[in-house]
N, C-alpha and C. Protein backbone atom coordinates (compact mmCIF):
# COMPACT_ATOMS: atom_id res chain seq x y z
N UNK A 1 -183.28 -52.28 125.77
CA UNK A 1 -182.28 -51.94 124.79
C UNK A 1 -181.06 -51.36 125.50
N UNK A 2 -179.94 -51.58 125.01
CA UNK A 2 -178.63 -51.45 125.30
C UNK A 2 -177.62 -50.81 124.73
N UNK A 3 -177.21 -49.23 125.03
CA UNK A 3 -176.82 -48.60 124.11
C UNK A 3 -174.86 -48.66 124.58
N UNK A 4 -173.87 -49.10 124.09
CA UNK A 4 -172.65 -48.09 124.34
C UNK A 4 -172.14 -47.61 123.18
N UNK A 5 -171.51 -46.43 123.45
CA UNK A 5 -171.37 -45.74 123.05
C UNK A 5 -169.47 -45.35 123.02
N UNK A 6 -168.35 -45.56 122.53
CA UNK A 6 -166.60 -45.66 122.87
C UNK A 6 -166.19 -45.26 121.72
N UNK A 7 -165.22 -44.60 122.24
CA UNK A 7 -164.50 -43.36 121.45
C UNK A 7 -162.72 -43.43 121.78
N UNK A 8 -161.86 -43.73 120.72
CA UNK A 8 -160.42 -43.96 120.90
C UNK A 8 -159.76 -44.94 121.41
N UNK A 9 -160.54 -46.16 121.08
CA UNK A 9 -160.77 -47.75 121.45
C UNK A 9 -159.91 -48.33 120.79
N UNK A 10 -159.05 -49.59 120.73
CA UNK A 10 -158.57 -50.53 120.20
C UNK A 10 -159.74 -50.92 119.36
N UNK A 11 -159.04 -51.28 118.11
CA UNK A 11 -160.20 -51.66 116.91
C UNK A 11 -160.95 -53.23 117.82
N UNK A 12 -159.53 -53.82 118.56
CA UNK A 12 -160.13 -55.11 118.68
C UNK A 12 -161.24 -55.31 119.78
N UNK A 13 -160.88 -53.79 120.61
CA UNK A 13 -162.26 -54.15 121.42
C UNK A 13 -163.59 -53.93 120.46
N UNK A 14 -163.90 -52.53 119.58
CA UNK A 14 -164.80 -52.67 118.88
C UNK A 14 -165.06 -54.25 118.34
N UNK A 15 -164.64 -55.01 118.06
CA UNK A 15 -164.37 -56.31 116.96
C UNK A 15 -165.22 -56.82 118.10
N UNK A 16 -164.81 -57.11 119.28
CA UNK A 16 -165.53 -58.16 120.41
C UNK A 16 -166.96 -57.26 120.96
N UNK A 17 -167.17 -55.88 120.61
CA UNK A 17 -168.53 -55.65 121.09
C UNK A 17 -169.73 -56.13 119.77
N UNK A 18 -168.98 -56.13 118.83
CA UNK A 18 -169.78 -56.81 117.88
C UNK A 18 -170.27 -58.10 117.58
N UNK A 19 -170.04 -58.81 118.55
CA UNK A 19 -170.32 -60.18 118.92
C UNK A 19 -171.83 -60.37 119.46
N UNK A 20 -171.76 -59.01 120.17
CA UNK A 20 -173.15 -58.91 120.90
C UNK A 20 -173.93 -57.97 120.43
N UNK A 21 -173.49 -56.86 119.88
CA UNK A 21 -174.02 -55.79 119.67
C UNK A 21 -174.00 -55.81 117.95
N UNK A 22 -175.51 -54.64 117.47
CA UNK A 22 -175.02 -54.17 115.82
C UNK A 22 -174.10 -52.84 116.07
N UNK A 23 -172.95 -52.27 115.46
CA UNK A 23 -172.40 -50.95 115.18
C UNK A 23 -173.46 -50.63 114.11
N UNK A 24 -174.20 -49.15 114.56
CA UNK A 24 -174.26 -48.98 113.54
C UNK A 24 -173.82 -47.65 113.20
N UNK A 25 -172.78 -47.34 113.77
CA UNK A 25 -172.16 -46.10 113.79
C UNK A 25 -170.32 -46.50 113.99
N UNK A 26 -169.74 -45.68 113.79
CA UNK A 26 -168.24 -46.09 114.26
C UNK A 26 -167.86 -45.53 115.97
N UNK A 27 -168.09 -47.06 116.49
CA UNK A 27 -168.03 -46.28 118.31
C UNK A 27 -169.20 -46.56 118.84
N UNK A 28 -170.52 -46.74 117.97
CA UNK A 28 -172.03 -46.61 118.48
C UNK A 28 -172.45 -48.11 118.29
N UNK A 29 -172.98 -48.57 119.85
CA UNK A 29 -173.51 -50.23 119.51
C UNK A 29 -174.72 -49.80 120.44
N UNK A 30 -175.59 -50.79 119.32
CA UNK A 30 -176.95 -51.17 119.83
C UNK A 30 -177.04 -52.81 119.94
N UNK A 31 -178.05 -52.94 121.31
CA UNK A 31 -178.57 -54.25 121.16
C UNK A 31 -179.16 -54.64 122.47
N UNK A 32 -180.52 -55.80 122.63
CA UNK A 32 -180.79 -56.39 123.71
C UNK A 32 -180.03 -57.20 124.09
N UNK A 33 -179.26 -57.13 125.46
CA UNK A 33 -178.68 -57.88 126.63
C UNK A 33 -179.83 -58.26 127.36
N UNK A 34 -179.35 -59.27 128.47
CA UNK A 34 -180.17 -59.34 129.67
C UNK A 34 -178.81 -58.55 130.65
N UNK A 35 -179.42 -58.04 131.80
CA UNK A 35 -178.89 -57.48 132.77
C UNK A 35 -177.26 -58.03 133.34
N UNK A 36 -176.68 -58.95 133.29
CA UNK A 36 -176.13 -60.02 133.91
C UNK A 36 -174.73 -59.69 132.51
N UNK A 37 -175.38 -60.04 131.34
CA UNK A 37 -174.84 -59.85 129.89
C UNK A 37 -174.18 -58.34 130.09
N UNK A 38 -174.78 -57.43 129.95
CA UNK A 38 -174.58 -56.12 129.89
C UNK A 38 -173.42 -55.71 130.84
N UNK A 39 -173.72 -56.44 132.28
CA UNK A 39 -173.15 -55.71 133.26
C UNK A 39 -171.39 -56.51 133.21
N UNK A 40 -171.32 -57.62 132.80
CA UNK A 40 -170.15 -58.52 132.53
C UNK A 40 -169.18 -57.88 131.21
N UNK A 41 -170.00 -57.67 130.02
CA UNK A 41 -169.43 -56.71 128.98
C UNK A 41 -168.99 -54.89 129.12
N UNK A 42 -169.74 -54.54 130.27
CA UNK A 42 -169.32 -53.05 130.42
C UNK A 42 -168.24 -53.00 131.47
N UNK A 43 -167.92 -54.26 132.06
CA UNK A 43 -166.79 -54.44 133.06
C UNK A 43 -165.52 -54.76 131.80
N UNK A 44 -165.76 -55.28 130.56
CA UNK A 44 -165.09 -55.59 129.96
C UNK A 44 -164.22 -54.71 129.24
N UNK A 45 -165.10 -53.29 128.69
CA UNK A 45 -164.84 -52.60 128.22
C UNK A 45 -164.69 -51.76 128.94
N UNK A 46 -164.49 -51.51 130.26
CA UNK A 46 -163.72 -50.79 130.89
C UNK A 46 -162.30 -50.98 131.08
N UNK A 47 -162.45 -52.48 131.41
CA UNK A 47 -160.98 -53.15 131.24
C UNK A 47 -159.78 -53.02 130.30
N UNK A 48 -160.46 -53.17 129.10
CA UNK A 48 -160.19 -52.41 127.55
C UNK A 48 -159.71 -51.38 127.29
N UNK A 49 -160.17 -50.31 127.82
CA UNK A 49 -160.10 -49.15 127.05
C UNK A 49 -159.11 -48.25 126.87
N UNK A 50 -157.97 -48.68 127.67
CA UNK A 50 -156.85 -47.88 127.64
C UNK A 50 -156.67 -46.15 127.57
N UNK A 51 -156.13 -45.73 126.64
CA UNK A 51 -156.99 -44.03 126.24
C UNK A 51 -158.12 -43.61 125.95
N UNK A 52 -158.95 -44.80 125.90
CA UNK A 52 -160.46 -44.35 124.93
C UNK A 52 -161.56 -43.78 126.36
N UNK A 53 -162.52 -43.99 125.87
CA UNK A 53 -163.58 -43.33 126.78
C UNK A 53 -164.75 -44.10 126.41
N UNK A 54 -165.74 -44.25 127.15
CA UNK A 54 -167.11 -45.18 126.74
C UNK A 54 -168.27 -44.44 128.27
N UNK A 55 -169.45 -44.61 127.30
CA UNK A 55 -170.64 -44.78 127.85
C UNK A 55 -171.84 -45.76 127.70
N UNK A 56 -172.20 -46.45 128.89
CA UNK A 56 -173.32 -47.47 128.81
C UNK A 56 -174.58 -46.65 129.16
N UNK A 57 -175.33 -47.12 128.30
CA UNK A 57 -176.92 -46.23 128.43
C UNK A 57 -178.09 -47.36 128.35
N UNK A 58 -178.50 -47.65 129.40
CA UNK A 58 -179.49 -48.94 129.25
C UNK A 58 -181.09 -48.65 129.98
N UNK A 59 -182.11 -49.11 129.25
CA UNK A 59 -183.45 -49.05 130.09
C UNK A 59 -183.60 -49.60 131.46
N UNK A 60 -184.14 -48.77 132.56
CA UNK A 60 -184.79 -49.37 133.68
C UNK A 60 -185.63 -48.84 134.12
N UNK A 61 -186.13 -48.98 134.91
CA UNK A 61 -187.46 -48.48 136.09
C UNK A 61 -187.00 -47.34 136.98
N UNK A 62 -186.88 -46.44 136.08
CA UNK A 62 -186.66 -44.67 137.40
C UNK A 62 -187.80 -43.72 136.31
N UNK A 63 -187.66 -42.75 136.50
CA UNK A 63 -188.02 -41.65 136.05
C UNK A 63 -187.77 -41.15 135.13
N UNK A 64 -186.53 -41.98 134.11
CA UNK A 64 -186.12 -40.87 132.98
C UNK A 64 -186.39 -42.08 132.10
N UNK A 65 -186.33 -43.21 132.62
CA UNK A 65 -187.08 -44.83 131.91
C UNK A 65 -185.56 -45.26 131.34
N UNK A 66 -184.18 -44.68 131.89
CA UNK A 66 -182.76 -45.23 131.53
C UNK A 66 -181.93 -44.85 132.28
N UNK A 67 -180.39 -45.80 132.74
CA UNK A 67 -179.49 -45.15 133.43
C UNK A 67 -178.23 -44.54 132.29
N UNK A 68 -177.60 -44.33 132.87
CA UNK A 68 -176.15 -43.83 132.32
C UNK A 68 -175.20 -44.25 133.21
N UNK A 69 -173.93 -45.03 132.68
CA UNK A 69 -172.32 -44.99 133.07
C UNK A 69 -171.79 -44.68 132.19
N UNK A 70 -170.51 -44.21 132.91
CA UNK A 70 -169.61 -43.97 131.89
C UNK A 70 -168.00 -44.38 132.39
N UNK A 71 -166.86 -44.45 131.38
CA UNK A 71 -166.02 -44.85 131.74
C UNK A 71 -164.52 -44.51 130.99
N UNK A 72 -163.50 -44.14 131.68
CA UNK A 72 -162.49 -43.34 130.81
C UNK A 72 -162.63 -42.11 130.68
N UNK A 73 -161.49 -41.33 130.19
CA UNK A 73 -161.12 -39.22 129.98
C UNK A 73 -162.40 -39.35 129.05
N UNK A 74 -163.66 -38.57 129.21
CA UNK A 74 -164.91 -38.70 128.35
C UNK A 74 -164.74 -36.89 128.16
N UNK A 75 -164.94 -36.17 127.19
CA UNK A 75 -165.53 -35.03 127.14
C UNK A 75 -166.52 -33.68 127.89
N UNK A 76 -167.19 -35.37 128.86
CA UNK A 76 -168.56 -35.17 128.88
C UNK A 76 -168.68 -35.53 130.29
N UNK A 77 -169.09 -34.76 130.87
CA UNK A 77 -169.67 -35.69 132.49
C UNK A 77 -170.56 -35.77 132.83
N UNK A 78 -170.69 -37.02 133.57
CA UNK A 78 -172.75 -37.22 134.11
C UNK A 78 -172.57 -37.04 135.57
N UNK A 79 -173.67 -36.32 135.45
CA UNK A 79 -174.10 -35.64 136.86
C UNK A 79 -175.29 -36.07 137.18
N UNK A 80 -175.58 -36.82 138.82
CA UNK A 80 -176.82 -37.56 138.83
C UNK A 80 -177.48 -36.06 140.00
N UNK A 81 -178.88 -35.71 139.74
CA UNK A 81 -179.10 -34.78 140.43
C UNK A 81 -180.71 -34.91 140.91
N UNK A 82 -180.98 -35.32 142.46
CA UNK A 82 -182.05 -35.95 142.64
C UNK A 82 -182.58 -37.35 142.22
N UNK A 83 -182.00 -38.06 141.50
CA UNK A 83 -182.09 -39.00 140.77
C UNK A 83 -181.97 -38.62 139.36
N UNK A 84 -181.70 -37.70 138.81
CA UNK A 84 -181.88 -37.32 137.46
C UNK A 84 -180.62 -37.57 136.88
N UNK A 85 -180.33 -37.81 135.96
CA UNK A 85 -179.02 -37.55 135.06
C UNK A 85 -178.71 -37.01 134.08
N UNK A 86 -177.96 -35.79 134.69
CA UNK A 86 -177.66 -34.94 133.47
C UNK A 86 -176.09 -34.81 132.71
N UNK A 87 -175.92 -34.48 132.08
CA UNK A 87 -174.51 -34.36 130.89
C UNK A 87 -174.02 -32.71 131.19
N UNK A 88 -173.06 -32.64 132.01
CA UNK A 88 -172.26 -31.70 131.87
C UNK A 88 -171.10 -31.04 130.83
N UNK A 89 -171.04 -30.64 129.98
CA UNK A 89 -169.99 -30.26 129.20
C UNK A 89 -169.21 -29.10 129.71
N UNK A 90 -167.85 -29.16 129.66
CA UNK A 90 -167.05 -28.76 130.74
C UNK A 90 -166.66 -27.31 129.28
N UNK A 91 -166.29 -26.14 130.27
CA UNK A 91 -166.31 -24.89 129.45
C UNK A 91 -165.35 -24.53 129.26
């Protein structure tokens, strides 16, 4: 499963993640990619995003059973620590 997650986006990129993905939130897409899919669309929406901000959250084989990217001024920062990934919120 394939989570992103974009915030202060051109409506029209939302419009083209829905091609692949369900919204089921405003900003929030779910859906199975294959690896190849995922990694071609999160290049996309980086490309995209102008002011906005986005995070890709997808299953793999580590320890937490998912990675995290992220991309654009986000709120939020990921911090990888030992292999772990954690969410910093800045004070």
């Amino acid at each position: 499963m394939t989570v992103i997650i974009v915030e202060r986006v051109p409506i029209g990129l939302r419009g083209e993640l829905t091609r692949w993905m369900l919204e089921l939130h405003a900003g929030i897409f779910v859906g199975t990619l294959s690896a190849m899919v995922r990694d071609l669309l999160w290049e996309h929406v980086c490309r995209e995003l102008r002011e906005g901000a986005g995070f890709l959250i997808y299953q793999t084989n580590n320890e937490q059973g998912f990675a995290l990217r992220s991309c654009g001024q986000t709120s939020r920062k990921l911090v990888q620590i030992e292999g772990l990934f954690l969410v910093q919120i800045p004070q």
